[in-house]
N, C-alpha and C. Protein backbone atom coordinates (compact mmCIF):
# COMPACT_ATOMS: atom_id res chain seq x y z
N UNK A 1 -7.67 -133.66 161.09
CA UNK A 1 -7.61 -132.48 160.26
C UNK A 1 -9.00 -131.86 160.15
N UNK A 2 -9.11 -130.48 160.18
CA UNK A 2 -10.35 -129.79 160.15
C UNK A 2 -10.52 -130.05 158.29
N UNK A 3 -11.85 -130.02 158.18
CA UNK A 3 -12.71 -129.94 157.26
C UNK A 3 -13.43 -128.79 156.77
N UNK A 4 -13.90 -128.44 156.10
CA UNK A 4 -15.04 -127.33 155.40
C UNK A 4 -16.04 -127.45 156.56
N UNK A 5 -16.20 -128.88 156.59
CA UNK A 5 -18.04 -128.83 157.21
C UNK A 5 -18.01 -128.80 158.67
N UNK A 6 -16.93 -129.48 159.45
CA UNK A 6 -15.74 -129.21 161.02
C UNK A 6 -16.05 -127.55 161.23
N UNK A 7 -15.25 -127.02 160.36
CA UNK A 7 -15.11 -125.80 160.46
C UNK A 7 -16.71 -124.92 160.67
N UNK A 8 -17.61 -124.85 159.90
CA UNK A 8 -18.88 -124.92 159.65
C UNK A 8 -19.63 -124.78 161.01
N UNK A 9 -19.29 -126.36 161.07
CA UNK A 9 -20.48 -126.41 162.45
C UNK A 9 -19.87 -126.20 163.90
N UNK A 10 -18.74 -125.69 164.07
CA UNK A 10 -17.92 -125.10 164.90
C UNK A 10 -18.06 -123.49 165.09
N UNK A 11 -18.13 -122.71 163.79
CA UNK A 11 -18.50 -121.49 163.57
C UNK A 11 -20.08 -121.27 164.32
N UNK A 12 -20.81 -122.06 163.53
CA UNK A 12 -21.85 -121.97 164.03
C UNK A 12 -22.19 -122.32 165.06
N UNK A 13 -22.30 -123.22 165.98
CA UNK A 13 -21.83 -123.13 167.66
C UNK A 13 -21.52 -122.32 168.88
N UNK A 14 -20.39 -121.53 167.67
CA UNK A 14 -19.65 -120.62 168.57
C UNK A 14 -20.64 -119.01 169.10
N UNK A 15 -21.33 -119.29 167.22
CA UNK A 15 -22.22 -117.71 167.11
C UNK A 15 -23.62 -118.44 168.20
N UNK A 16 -23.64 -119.33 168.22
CA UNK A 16 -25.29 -120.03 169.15
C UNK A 16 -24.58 -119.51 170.40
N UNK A 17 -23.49 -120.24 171.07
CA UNK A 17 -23.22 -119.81 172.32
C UNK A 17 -23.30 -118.32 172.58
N UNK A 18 -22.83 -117.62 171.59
CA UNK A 18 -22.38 -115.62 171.68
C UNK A 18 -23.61 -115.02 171.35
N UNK A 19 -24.59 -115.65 170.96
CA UNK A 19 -25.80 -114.87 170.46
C UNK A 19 -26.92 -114.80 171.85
N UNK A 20 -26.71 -115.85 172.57
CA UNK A 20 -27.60 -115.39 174.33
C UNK A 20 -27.23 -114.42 175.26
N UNK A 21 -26.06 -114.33 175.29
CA UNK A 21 -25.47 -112.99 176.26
C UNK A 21 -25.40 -111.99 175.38
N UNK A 22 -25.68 -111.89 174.06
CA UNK A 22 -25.96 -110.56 173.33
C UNK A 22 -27.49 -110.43 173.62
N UNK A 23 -28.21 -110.92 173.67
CA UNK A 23 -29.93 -110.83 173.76
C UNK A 23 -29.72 -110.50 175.18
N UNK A 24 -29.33 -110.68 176.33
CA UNK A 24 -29.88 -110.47 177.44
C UNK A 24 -29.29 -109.41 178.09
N UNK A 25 -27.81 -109.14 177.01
CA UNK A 25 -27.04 -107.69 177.64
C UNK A 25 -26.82 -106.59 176.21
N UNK A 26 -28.24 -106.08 176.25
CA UNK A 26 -28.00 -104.83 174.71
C UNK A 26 -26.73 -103.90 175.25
N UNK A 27 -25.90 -103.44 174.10
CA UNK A 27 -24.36 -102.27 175.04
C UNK A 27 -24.04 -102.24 173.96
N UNK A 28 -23.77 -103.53 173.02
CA UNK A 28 -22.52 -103.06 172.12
C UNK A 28 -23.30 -104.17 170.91
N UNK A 29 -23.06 -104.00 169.28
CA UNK A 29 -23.13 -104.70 168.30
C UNK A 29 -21.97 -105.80 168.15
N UNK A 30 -22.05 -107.15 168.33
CA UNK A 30 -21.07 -108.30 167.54
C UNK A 30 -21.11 -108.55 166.11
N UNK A 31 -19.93 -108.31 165.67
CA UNK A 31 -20.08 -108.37 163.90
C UNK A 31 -18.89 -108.73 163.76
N UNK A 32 -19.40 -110.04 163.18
CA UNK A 32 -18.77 -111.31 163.02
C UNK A 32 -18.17 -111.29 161.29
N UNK A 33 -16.76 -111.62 161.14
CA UNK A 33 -16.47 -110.99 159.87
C UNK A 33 -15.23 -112.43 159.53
N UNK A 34 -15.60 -113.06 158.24
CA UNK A 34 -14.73 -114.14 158.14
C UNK A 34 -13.66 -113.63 157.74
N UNK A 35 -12.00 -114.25 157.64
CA UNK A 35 -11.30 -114.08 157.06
C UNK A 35 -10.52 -114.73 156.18
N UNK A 36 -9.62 -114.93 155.36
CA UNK A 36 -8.68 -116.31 154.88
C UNK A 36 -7.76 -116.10 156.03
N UNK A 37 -7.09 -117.15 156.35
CA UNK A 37 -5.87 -117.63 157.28
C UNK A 37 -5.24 -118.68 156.52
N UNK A 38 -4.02 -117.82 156.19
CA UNK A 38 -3.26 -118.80 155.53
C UNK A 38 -2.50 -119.76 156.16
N UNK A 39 -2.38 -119.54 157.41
CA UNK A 39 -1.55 -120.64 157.83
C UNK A 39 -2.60 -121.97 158.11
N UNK A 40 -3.92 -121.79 158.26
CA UNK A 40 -5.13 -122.82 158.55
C UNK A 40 -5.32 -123.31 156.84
N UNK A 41 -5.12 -122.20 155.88
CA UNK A 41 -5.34 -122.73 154.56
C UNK A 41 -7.09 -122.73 154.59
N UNK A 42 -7.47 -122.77 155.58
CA UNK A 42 -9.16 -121.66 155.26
C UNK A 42 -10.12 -120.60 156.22
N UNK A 43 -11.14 -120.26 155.89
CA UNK A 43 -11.83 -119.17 156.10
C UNK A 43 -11.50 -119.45 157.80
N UNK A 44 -11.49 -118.34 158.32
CA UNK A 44 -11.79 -117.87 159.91
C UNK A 44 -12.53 -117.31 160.72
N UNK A 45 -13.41 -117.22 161.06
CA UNK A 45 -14.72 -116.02 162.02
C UNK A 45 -13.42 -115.06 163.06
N UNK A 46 -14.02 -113.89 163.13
CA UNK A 46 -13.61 -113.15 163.95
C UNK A 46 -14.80 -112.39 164.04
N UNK A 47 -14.61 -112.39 165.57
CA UNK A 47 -16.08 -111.86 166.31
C UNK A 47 -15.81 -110.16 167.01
N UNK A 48 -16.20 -109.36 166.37
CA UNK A 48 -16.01 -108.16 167.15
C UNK A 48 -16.52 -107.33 167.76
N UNK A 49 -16.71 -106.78 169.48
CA UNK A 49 -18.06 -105.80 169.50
C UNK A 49 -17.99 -104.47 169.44
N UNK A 50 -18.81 -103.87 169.05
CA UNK A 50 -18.63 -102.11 168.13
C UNK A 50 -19.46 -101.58 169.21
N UNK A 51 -19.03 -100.53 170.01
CA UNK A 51 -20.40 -99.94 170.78
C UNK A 51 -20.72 -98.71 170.31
């Protein structure tokens, strides 16, 4: 079962991996916006790019 802190350092991971191909290809803004998910019963990242 995922955890608070699972969840956490998974999020954060995800933004380490997505944050190098944003530095090396400027085009578009990623803005990363949590949500509730009720069927997970907690918070969610959704990553979006705005150009």
């Amino acid at each position: 079962m995922m955890n608070r802190r699972m969840f956490l350092a998974g999020t954060a991971a995800a933004a380490g991996a997505r944050l190098v191909p944003v530095v090396s290809k400027p085009g578009g803004r990623r803005i990363l916006t949590l949500v509730y998910d009720k069927s997970l019963g907690m918070m969610r990242a959704i990553d979006r790019v705005v150009r």
